[in-house]
Structure formats: structure tokens, C-alpha cells
Protein backbone atom coordinates (compact mmCIF):
# COMPACT_ATOMS: atom_id res chain seq x y z
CA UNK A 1 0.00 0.00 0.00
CA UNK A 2 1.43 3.27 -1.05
CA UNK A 3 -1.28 6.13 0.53
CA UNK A 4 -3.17 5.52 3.78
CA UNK A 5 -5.16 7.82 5.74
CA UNK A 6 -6.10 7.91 8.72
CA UNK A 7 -5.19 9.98 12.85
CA UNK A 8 -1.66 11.21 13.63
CA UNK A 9 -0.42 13.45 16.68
CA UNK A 10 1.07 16.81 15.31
CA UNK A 11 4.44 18.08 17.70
CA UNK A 12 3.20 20.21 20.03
CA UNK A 13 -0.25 20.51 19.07
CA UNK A 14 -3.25 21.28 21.38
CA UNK A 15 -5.10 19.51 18.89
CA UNK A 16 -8.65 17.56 20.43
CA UNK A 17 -8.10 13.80 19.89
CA UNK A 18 -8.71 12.92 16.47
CA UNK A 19 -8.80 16.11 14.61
CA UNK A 20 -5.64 15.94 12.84
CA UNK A 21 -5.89 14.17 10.20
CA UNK A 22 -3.51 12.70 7.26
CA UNK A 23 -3.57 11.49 4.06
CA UNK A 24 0.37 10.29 3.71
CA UNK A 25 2.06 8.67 0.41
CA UNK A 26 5.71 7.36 -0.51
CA UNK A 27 6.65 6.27 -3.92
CA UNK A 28 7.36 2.47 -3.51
CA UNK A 29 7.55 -0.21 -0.65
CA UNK A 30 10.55 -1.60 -1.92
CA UNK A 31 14.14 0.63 -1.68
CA UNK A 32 17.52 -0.21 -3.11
CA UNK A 33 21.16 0.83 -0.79
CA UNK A 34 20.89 4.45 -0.78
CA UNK A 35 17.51 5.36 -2.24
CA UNK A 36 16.10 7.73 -0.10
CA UNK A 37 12.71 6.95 1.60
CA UNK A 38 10.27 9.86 0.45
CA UNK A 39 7.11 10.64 2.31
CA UNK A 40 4.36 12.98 1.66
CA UNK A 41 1.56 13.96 3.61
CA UNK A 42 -1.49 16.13 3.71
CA UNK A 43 -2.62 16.90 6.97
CA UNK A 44 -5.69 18.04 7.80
CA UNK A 45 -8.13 19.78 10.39
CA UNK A 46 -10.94 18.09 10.63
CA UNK A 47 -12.00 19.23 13.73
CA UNK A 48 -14.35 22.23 14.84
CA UNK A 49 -11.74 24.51 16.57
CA UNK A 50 -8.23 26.12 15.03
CA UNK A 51 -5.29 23.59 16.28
CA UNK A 52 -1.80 24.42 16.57
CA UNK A 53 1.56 22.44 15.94
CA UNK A 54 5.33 23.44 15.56
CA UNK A 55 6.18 24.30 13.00
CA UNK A 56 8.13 26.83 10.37
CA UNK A 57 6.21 30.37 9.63
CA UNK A 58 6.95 30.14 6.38
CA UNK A 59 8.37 27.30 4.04
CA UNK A 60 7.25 23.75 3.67
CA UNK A 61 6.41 21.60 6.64
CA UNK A 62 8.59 18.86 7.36
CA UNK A 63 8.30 15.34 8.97
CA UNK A 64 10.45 13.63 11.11
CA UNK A 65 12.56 14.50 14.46
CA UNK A 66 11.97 18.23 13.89
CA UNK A 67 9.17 18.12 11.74
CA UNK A 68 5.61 18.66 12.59
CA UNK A 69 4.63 15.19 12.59
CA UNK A 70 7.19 12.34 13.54
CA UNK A 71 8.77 9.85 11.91
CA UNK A 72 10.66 6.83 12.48
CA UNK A 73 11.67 3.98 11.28
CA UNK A 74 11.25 0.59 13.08
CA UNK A 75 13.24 -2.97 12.56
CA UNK A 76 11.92 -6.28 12.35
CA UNK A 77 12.67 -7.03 15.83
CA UNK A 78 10.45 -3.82 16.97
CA UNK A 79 14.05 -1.48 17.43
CA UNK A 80 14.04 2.26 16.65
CA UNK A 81 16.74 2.35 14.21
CA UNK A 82 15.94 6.21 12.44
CA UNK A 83 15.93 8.55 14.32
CA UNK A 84 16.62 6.50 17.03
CA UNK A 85 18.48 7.47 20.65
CA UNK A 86 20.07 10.57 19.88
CA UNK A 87 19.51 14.61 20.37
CA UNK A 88 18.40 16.44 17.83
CA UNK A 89 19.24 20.16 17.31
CA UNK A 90 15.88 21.56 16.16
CA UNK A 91 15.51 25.24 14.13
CA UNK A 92 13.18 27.47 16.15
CA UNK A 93 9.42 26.18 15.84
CA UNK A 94 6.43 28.62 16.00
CA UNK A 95 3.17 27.54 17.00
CA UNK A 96 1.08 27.60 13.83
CA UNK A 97 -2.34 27.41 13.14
CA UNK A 98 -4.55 25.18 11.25
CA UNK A 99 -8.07 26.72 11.05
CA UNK A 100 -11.07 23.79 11.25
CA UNK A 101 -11.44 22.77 7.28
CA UNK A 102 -7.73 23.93 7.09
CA UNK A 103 -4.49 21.74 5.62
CA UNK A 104 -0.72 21.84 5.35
CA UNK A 105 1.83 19.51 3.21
CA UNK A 106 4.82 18.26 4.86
CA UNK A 107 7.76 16.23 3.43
CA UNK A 108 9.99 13.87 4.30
CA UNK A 109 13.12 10.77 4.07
CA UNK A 110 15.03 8.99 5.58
CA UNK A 111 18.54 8.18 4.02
CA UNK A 112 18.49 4.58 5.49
CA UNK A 113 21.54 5.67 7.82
CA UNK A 114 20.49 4.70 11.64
CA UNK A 115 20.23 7.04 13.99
CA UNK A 116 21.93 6.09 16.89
CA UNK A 117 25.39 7.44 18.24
CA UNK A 118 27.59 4.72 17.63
CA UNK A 119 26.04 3.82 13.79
CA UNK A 120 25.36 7.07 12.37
CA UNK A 121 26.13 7.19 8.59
CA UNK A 122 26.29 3.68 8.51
CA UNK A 123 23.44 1.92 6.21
CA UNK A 124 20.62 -0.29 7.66
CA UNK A 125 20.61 -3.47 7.54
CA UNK A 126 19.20 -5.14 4.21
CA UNK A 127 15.60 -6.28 5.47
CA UNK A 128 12.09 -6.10 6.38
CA UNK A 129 11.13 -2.19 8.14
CA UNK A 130 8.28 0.00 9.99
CA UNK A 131 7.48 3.31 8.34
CA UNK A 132 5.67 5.19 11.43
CA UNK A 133 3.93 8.20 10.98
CA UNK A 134 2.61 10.73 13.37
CA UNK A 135 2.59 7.89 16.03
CA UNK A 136 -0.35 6.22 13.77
CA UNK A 137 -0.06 5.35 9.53
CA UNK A 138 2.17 2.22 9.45
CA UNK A 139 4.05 1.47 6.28
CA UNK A 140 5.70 -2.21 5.78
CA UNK A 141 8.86 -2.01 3.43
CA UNK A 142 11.88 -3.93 2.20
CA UNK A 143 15.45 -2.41 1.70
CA UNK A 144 17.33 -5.01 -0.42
């Protein structure tokens, strides 16, 4: 499946349960060494009152560690291997709004380099992996 739809928690949003909503898509469920892993969402207000995330005031929205909705990338065994254990220095992140009815477009990858201190810049594992986004839409895919 390359689109699903469905709830997703926004970063810092003040968001009633279930009013975010997104429609996310990546090109292919299969990726070769070094193809990046492209994501695109629409997300959506469909709730009765404004909600707010962080985000940039201008620009397109991103997803993933500093993005406005997360991102990560899960192993076989159930292991966070992107972004994984590590700090992330974040640009400054305004509290925008989206108005009931409202959407934004983020965009995202992930470079298949794991996240964690000692194996940054080093590829993932060939294998079976967990797309999660915004805590919710759950994509199966295959680096070979």
C-alpha cells in the first residue's frame, strides 16, 4: 500500500483527539542501498476549533525528528533504528495554526543511515522495516 489515511499526533499541538488528520504517500515499498525513503503527507483539520503544531512560519512543513509530525523507522525485531536514541538540534518552531477545514503539506526521508550514536552514517541493515507516521499510519517495506 502506497497512501493511507487515517489519525496522527502533530508536535506540540493542542489539537482535540482525532482532529488531525492525514492522508500520507511514498513512492514504492521496496528501496535499493541508498535510495532515499520519500514521504508525503497532507494533513488536515478536521476538527471544529483552530489547532496548533510546531512548525516553520513560512516554508514547507517537514516530517520527522523536527518536523511537525514524527517519523521513524522501526526494525523487524520492533528497534528504533531512524531517528533513534540521539539529540536532535531543532531550528526554532512557532506555533502555527490550522483553522477547522484547514491543511498543510509536509515532506519527508530517511537516508536509510540509523540514527543512533555509535552507527550514524552507517546503512541499515538489508531487510524487512516499519514506516511510522505521526505515532499512527504504518508502512511495511523492504530495503534489499
Amino acid at each position: 500500500v502506497l497512501v493511507k489515511s487515517g489519525p496522527v499526533a502533530v508536535l506540540n499541538g493542542n489539537c482535540p483527539p482525532g482532529s488531525m488528520q492525514a492522508r500520507v504517500t511514498i513512492s514504492r515499498l521496496v528501496f535499493r542501498a541508498t535510495q532515499p525513503v520519500s514521504v508525503r503527507a497532507v494533513v488536515r483539520n478536521v476538527g471544529t476549533v483552530p489547532c496548533d503544531y510546531a512548525g516553520y512560519a513560512v516554508g514547507p512543513q517537514t516530517i520527522g525528528p523536527c518536523g511537525m509530525i514524527s517519523m521513524e523507522i522501526e526494525n523487524s525485531a520492533g528497534v528504533n533504528v531512524w531517528p533513534g536514541n540521539v539529540a536532535y538540534g531543532c531550528p526554532m518552531l512557532m506555533g502555527e495554526p490550522i483553522p477547522p477545514g484547514g491543511s498543510v503539506v509536509a515532506k519527508g526521508s530517511w537516508n536509510q543511515d540509523q540514527g543512533t550514536n555509535q552507527d550514524q552514517d552507517t546503512l541499515a541493515p538489508r531487510g524487512r522495516y516499519r514506516l511510522i507516521i505521526g505515532r499512527e499510519l504504518v508502512f511495511s517495506i523492504t530495503l534489499r
